[in-house]
Protein backbone atom coordinates (compact mmCIF):
# COMPACT_ATOMS: atom_id res chain seq x y z
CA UNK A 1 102.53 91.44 109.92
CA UNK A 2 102.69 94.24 107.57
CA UNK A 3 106.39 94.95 105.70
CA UNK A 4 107.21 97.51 103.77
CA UNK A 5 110.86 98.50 102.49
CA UNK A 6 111.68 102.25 103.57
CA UNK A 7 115.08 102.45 101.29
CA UNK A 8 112.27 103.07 98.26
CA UNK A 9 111.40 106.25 99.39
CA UNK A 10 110.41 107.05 95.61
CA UNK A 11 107.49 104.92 95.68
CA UNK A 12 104.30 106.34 95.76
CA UNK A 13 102.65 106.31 99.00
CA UNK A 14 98.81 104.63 99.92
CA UNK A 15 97.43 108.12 99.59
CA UNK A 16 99.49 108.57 95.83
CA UNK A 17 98.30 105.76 93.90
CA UNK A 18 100.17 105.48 90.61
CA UNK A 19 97.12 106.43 88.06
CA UNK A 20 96.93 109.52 89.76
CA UNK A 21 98.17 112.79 87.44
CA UNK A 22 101.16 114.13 89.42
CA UNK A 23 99.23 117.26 90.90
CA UNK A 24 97.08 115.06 92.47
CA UNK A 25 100.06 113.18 93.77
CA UNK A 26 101.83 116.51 95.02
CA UNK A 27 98.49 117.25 96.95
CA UNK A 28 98.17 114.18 98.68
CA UNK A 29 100.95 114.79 99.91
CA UNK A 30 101.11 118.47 101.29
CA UNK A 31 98.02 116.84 103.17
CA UNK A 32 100.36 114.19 104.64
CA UNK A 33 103.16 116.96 105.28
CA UNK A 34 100.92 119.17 107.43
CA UNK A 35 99.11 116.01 109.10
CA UNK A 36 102.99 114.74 110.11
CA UNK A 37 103.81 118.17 111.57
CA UNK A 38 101.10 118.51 113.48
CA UNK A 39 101.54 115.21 115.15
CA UNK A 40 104.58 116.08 115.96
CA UNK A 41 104.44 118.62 117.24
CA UNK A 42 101.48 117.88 119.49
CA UNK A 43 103.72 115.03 120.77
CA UNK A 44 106.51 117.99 121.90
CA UNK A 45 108.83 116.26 119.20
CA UNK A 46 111.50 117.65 117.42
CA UNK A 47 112.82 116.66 113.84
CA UNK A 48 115.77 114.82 115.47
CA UNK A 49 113.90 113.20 118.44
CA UNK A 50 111.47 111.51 115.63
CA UNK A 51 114.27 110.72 113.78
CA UNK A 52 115.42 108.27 116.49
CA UNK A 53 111.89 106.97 117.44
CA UNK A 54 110.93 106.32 113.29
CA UNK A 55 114.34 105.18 112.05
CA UNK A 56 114.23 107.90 109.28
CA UNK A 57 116.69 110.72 108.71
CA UNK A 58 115.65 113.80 109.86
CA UNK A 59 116.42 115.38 106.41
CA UNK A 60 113.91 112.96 105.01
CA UNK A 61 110.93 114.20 107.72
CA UNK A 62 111.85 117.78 107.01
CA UNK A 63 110.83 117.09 103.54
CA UNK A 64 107.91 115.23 103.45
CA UNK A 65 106.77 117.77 105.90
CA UNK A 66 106.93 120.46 103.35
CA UNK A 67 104.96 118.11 101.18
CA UNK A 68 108.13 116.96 98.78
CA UNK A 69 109.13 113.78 97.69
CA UNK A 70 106.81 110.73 97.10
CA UNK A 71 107.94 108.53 100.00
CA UNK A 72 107.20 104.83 100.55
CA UNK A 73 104.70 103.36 102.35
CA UNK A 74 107.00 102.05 104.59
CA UNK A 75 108.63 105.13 105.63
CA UNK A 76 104.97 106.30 106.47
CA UNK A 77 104.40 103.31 108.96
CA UNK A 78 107.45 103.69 109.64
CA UNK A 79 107.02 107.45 111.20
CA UNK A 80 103.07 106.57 111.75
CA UNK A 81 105.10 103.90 114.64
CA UNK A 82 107.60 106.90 115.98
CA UNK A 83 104.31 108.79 116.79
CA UNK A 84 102.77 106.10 118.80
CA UNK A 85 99.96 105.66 115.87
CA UNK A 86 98.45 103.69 113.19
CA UNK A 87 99.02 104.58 109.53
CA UNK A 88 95.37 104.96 109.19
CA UNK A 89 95.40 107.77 111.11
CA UNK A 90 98.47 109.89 109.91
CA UNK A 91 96.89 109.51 106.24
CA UNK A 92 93.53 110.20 107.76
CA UNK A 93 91.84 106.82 106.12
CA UNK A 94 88.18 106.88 107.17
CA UNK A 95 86.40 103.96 108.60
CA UNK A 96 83.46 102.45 107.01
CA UNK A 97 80.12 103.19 108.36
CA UNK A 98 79.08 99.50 108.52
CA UNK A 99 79.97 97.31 111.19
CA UNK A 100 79.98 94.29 108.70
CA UNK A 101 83.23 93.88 105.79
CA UNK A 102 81.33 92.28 103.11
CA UNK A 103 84.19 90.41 101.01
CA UNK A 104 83.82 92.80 97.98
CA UNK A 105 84.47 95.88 100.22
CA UNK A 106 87.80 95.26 101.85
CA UNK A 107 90.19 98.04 101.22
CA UNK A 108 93.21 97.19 99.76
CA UNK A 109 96.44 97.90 101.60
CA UNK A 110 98.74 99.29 99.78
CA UNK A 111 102.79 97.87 100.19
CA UNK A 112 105.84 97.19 98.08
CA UNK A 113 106.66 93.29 98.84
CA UNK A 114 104.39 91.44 96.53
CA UNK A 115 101.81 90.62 99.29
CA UNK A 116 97.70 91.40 98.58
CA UNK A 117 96.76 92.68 101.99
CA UNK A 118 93.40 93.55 102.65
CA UNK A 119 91.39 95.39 105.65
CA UNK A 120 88.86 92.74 106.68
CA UNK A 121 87.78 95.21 109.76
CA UNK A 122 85.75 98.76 109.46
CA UNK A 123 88.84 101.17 110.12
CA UNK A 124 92.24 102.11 112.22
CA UNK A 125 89.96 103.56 114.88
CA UNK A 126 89.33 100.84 116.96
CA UNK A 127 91.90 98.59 119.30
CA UNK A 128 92.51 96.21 116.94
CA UNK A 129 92.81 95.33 113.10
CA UNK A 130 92.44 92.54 111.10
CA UNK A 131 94.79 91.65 107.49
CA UNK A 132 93.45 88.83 104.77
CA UNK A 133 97.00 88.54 103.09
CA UNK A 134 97.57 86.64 100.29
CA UNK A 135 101.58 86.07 100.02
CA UNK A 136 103.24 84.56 96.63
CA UNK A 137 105.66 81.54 96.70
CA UNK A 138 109.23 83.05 97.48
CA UNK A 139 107.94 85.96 100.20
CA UNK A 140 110.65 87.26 101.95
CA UNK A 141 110.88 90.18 104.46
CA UNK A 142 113.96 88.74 106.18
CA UNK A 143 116.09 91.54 104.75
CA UNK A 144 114.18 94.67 107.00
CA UNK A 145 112.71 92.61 110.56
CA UNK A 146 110.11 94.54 111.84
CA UNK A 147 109.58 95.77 115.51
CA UNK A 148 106.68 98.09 117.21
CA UNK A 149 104.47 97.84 120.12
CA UNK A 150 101.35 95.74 120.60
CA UNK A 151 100.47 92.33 119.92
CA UNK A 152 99.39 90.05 116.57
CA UNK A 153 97.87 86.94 115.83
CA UNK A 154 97.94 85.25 112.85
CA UNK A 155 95.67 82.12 111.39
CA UNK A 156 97.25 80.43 108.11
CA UNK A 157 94.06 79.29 106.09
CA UNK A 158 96.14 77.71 103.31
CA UNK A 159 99.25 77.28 102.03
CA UNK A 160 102.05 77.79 104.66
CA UNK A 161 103.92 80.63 105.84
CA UNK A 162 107.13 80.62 108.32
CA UNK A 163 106.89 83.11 111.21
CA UNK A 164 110.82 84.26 112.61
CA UNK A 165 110.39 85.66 116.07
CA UNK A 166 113.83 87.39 116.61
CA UNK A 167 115.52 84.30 114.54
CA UNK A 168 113.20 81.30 115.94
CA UNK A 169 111.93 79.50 113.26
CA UNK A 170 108.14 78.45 113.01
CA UNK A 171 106.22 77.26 110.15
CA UNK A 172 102.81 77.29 110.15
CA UNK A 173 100.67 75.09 107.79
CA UNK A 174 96.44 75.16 107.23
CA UNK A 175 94.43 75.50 110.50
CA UNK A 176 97.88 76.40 112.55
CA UNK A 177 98.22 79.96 114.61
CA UNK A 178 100.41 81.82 116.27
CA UNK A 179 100.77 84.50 118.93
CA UNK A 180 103.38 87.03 120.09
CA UNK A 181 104.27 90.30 120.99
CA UNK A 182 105.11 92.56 117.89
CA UNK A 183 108.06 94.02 120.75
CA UNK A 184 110.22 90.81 119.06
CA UNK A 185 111.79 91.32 115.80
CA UNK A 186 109.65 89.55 113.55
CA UNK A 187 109.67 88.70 109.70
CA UNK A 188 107.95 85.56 107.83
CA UNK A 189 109.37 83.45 104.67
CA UNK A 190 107.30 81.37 102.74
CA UNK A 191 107.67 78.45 99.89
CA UNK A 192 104.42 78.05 98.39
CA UNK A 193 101.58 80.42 98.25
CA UNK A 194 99.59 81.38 101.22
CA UNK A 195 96.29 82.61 102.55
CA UNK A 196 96.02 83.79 106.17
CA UNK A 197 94.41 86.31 108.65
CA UNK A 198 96.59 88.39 110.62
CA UNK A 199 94.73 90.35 114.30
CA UNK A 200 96.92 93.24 115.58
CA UNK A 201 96.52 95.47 118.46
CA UNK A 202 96.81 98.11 118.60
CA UNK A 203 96.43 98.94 114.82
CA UNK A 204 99.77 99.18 113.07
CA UNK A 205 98.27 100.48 109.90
């Protein structure tokens, strides 16, 4: 259920954190530059053809692959989907060495739409993931619906949240879950605060 706005590409990305002095910033991402070419190019891509797969310019992956710019997240998962990957691994996140989250060691998940979203499972190297996300009153992602491959499930633990699967309408209260392929254009609204868990496979992040 992740969202992230692309159009920001002057946000810092998960790997740039803000408090970061700006050479650290610039390293992070020549790291991300090199790890984005090399994808692509093991996938026989060319700047154009990822273009169309990722929905971002070609100009735009020509220069992050030289390491310049500080992009958004969401152009990251954006290209991280045009490769057929999770975010996790195009930034190279490791996974923990535990098999057990404890509550005090979820990694937070970096995005630009207000949400807290937390990784409640080990890592991205697994089939699945699993988001705690803790949405404001007034969340809205209507404006850029999201579409990839795989499948999520989400559990509303309280609050409410409403789920828009390519326009239908359903709003899910405590205790209430829903299902669907992540193939539909999907986006969620909600009125009031809210606390769910959100299961996707295979990992988007």
């Amino acid at each position: 259920m992740v969202h992230m706005n692309a159009a920001s590409d002057d946000a810092l990305s998960a790997s740039a954190p803000t408090h970061l002095p700006l050479p650290h910033v610039q390293h992070a991402m020549r790291g991300i530059g090199e790890r984005l070419r090399t994808l692509r190019k093991s996938r026989g891509l060319t700047l154009d053809e990822l273009s169309r797969r990722s929905g971002v310019s070609s100009g735009l992956v020509s220069q992050l692959e030289r390491g310049i710019g500080n992009p958004a997240f969401g152009t990251l998962l954006q290209l991280a989907h045009g490769l057929d990957i999770s975010i996790g691994q195009m930034i190279q996140v490791p996974d923990q060495d535990s098999v057990v989250v404890r509550a005090h060691e979820r990694r937070l998940l970096p995005n630009d739409d207000g949400a807290k979203l937390e990784l409640v499972t080990p890592g991205f190297s697994g089939s699945l993931e699993a988001v705690w996300s803790e949405t404001p009153a007034g969340y809205d992602t209507s404006a850029n619906p999201l579409k990839h491959k795989g499948e999520e499930f989400g559990l509303v633990l309280s609050g409410s949240k409403d789920v828009f699967l390519d326009g239908v309408q359903y709003r899910l209260g405590p205790g209430d879950s829903i299902t669907y392929s992540s193939l539909i254009p999907h986006w969620y609204k909600g009125d009031e605060a809210c606390t769910s868990v959100w299961v996707i496979t295979p990992p988007s992040w």
